[in-house]
Protein backbone atom coordinates (compact mmCIF):
# COMPACT_ATOMS: atom_id res chain seq x y z
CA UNK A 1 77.27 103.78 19.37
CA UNK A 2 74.34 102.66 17.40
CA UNK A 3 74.93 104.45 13.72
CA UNK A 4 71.39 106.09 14.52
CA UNK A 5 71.23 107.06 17.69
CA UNK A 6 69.39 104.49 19.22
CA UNK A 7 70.92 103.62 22.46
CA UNK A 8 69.66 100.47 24.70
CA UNK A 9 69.90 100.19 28.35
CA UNK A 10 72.99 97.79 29.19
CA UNK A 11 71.62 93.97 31.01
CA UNK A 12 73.70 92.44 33.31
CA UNK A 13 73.80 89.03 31.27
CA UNK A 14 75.05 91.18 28.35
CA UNK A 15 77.99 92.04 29.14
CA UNK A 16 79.79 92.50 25.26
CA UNK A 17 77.20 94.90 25.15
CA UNK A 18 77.53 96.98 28.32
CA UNK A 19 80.54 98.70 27.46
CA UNK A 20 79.40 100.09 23.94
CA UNK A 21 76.16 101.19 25.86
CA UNK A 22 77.33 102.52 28.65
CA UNK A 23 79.66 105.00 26.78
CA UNK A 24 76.83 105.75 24.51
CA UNK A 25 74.97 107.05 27.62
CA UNK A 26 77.91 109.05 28.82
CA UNK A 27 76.51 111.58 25.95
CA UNK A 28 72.88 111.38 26.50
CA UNK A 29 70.72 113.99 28.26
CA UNK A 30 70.16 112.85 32.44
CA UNK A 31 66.78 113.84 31.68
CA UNK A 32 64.20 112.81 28.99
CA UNK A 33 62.98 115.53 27.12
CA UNK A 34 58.93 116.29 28.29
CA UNK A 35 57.62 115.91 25.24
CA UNK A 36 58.97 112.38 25.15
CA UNK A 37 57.84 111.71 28.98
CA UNK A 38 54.33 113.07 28.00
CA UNK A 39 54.27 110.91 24.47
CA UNK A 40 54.84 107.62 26.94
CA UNK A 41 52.39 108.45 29.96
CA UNK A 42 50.34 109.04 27.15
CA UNK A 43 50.68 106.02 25.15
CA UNK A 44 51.06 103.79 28.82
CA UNK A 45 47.40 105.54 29.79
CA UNK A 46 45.53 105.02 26.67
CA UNK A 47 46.52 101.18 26.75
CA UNK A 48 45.76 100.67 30.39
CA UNK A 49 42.32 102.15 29.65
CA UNK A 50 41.75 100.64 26.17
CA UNK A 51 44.25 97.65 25.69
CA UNK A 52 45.67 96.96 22.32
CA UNK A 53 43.22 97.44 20.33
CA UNK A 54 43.22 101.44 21.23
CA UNK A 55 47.02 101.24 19.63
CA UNK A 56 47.88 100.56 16.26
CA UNK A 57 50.78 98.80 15.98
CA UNK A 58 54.03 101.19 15.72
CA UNK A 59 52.47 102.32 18.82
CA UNK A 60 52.28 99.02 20.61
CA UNK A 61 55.68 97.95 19.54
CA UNK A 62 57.14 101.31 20.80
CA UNK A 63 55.55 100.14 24.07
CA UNK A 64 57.76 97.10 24.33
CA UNK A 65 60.67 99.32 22.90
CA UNK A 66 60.24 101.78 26.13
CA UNK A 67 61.84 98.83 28.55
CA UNK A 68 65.31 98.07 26.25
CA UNK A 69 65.53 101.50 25.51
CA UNK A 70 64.87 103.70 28.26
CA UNK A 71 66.10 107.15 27.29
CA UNK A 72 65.44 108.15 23.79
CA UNK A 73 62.37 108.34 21.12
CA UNK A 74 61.57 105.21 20.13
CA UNK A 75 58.73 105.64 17.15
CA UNK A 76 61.18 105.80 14.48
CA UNK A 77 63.14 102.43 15.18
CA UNK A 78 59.09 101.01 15.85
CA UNK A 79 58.31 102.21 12.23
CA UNK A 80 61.44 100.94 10.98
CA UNK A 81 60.70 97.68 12.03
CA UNK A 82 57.38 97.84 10.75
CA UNK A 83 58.45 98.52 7.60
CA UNK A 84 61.33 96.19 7.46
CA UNK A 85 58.75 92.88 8.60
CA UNK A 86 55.61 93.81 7.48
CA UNK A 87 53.45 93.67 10.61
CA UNK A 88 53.61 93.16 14.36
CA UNK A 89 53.53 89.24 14.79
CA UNK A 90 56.51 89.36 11.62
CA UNK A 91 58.16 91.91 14.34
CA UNK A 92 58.16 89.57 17.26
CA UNK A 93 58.85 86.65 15.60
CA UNK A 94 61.55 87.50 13.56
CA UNK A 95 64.67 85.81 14.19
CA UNK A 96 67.63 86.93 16.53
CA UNK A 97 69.59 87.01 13.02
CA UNK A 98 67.08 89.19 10.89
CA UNK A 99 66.46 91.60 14.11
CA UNK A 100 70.14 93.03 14.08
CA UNK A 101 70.45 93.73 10.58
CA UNK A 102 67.68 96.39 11.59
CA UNK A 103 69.84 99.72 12.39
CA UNK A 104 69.11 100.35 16.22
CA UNK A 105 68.38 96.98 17.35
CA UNK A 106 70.59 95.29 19.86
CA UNK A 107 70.77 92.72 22.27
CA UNK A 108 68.33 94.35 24.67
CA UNK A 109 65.42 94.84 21.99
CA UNK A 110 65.65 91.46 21.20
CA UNK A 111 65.76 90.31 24.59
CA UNK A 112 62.38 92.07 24.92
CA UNK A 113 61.13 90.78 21.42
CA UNK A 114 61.40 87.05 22.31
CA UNK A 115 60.00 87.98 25.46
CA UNK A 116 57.01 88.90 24.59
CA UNK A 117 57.03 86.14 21.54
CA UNK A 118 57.32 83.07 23.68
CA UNK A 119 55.03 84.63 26.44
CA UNK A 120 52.18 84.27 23.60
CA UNK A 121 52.84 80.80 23.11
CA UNK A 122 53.30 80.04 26.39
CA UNK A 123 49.82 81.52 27.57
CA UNK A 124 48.22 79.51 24.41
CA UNK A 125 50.14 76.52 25.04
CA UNK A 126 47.99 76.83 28.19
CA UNK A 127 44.85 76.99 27.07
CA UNK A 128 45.05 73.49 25.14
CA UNK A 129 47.74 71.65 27.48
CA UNK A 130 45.96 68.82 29.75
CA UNK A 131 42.27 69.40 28.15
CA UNK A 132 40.64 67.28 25.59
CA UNK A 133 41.57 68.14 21.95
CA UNK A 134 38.44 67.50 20.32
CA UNK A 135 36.38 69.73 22.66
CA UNK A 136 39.39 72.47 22.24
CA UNK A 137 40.03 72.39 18.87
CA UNK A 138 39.65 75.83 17.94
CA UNK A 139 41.81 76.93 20.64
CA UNK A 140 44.65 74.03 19.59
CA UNK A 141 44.35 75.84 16.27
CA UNK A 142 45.08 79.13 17.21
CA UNK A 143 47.95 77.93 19.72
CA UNK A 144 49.78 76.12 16.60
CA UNK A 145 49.16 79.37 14.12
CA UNK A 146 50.39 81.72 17.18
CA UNK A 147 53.89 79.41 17.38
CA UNK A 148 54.16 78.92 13.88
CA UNK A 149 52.66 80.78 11.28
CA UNK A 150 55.53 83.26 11.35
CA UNK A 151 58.70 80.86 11.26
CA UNK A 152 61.26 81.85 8.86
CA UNK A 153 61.97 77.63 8.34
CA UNK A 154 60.06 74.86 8.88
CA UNK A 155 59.35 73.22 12.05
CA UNK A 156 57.67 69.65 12.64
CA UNK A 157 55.89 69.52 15.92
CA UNK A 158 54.37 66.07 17.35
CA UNK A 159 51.04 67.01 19.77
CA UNK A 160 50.98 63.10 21.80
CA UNK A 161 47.42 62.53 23.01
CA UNK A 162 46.28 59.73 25.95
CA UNK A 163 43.46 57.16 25.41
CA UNK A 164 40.52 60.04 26.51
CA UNK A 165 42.23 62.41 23.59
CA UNK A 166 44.00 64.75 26.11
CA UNK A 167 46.81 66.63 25.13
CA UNK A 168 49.55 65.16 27.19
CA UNK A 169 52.98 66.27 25.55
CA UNK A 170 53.57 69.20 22.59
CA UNK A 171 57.14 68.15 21.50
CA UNK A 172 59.34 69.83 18.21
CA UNK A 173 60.49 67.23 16.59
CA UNK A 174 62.89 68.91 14.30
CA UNK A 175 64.05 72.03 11.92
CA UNK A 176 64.34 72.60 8.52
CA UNK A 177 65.30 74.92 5.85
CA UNK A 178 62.86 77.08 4.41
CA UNK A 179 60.83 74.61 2.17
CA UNK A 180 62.15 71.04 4.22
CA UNK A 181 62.21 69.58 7.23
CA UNK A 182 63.36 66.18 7.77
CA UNK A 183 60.68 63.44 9.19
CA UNK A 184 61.77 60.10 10.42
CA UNK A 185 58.26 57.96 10.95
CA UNK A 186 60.00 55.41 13.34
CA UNK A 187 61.08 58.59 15.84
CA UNK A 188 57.41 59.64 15.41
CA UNK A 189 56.18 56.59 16.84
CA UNK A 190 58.67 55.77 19.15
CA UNK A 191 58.89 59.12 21.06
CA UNK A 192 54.95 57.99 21.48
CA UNK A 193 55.62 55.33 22.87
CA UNK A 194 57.88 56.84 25.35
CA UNK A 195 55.31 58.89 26.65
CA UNK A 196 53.05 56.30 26.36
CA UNK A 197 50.63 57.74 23.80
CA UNK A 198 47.78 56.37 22.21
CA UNK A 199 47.31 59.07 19.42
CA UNK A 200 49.10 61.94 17.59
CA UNK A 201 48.66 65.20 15.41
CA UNK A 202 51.58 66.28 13.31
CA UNK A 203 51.48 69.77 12.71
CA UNK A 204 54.63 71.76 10.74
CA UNK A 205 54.33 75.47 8.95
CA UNK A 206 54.73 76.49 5.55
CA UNK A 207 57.28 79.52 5.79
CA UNK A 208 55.85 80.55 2.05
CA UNK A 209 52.31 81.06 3.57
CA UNK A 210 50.45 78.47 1.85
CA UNK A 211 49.27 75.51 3.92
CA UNK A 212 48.95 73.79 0.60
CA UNK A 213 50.43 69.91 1.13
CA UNK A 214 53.22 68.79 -0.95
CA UNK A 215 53.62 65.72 -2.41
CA UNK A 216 56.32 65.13 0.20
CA UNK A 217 53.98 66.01 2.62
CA UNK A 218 50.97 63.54 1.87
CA UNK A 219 53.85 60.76 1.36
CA UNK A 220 55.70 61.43 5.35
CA UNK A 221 52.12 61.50 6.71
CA UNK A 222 50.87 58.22 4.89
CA UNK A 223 54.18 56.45 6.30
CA UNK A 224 53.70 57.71 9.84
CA UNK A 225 50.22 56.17 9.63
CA UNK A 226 51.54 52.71 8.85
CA UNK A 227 54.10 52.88 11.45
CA UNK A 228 51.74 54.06 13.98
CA UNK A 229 49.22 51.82 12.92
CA UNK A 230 51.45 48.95 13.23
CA UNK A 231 51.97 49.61 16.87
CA UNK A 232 47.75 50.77 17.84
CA UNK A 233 49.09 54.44 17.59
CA UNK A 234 46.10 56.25 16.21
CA UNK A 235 47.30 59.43 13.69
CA UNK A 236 44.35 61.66 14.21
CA UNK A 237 45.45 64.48 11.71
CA UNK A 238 47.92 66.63 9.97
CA UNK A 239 47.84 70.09 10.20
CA UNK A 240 50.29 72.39 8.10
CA UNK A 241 50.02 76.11 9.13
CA UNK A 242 50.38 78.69 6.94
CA UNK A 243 50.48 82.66 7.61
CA UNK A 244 46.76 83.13 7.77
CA UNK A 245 45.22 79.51 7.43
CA UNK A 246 45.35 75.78 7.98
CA UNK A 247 45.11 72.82 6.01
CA UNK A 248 43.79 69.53 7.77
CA UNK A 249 44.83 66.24 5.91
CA UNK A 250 41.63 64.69 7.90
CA UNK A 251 39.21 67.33 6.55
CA UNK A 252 40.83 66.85 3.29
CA UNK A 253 40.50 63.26 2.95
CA UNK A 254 44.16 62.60 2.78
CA UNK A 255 43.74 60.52 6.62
């Protein structure tokens, strides 16, 4: 039993879970109160009709909440979780490990929370996959702040570009801590060649927020554009995401 009262539905795949849950629901009402029924149509209705932007977020997030658990109120645990990460994108992306030291959340709520969390990325991943960068740049931008900007640690990501500047290959390289992440210029350029690149973009996130490059930074980059250099690899930029913005070392003069 959940210590306050929230009770999720028991999945097949977890099955440490289902016992817990399913004597938890031994105790529950068959029947959902109306005035909970009514508070979902409700809430179901106005986003068919108006989308997200006709909820705020608690609301949205209790949305998602309605699948993993199925027979109770929900808007507390939503405005718990709010409160606890700040804002909806903290709330999805919020690791496995944070999410259960929230009272109420379980497997099934996370299960639902990385859902919805690599969804997103996968529809932006879309949008920039197999089309030319430099006539999609805007959209590569919001793909790498919608994968990133919320990471707890660092993550280096290599974007591996053929000879007409396509996206070809969106690969991560490697994980960190939360202020490093280890960058090895000759796996940079041979992974390239691998996939037979002709150009790159690193890209990694600042978990502090601020896309400001370290000295670290401008020293990894400057060594991954000799090695690449070395072998006609072209290093068109690198990007470093923070939680609202993005720093380019090309539009910065650093490349």
């Amino acid at each position: 039993m959940a210590p306050n009262g929230f009770h999720e539905q028991a999945l097949p795949l977890l099955s440490p879970k289902r016992a817990e849950d399913e004597a938890f629901a031994a105790v529950l009402p068959a029947k959902l109160p109306s005035y909970i029924t009514d508070h979902r149509k409700r809430l179901r209705d106005r986003f068919m009709a108006g989308g997200a932007a006709a909820l705020p977020d608690y609301e949205l997030l209790e949305l998602l909440l309605f699948r993993a658990i199925p027979r109770q109120d929900v808007k507390p645990l939503a405005h718990l979780l709010l409160d606890t990460f700040g804002d909806f994108n903290h709330v999805i992306s919020a690791s496995p490990q944070r999410l259960t030291m929230v009272k109420g959340v379980g497997e099934a709520v996370i299960q639902e929370l990385k859902i919805v969390e690599a969804a997103a990325g996968r529809l932006m991943r879309g949008r920039v996959l197999n089309r030319p960068v430099l006539t999609s740049w805007s959209a590569l931008l919001d793909y790498c702040q919608t994968v990133m900007a919320h990471r707890e640690t660092e993550q280096f990501r290599i974007l591996f570009l053929d000879r007409k500047n396509t996206l070809i290959a969106d690969e991560a390289q490697a994980e960190g801590t939360v202020d490093h992440v280890p960058v090895y210029p000759r796996e940079v350029v041979k992974r390239a060649l691998e996939l037979n690149a002709s150009a790159v973009i690193l890209v990694h996130n600042h978990p502090s927020g601020d896309p400001t490059p370290s000295q670290a930074d401008i020293s990894m980059t400057l060594q991954v554009q000799d090695a690449a250099n070395a072998l006609g690899i072209v290093l068109h930029d690198h990007l470093i995401i923070g939680k609202s913005q993005q720093v380019s070392f090309k539009a910065q003069g650093y490349l």
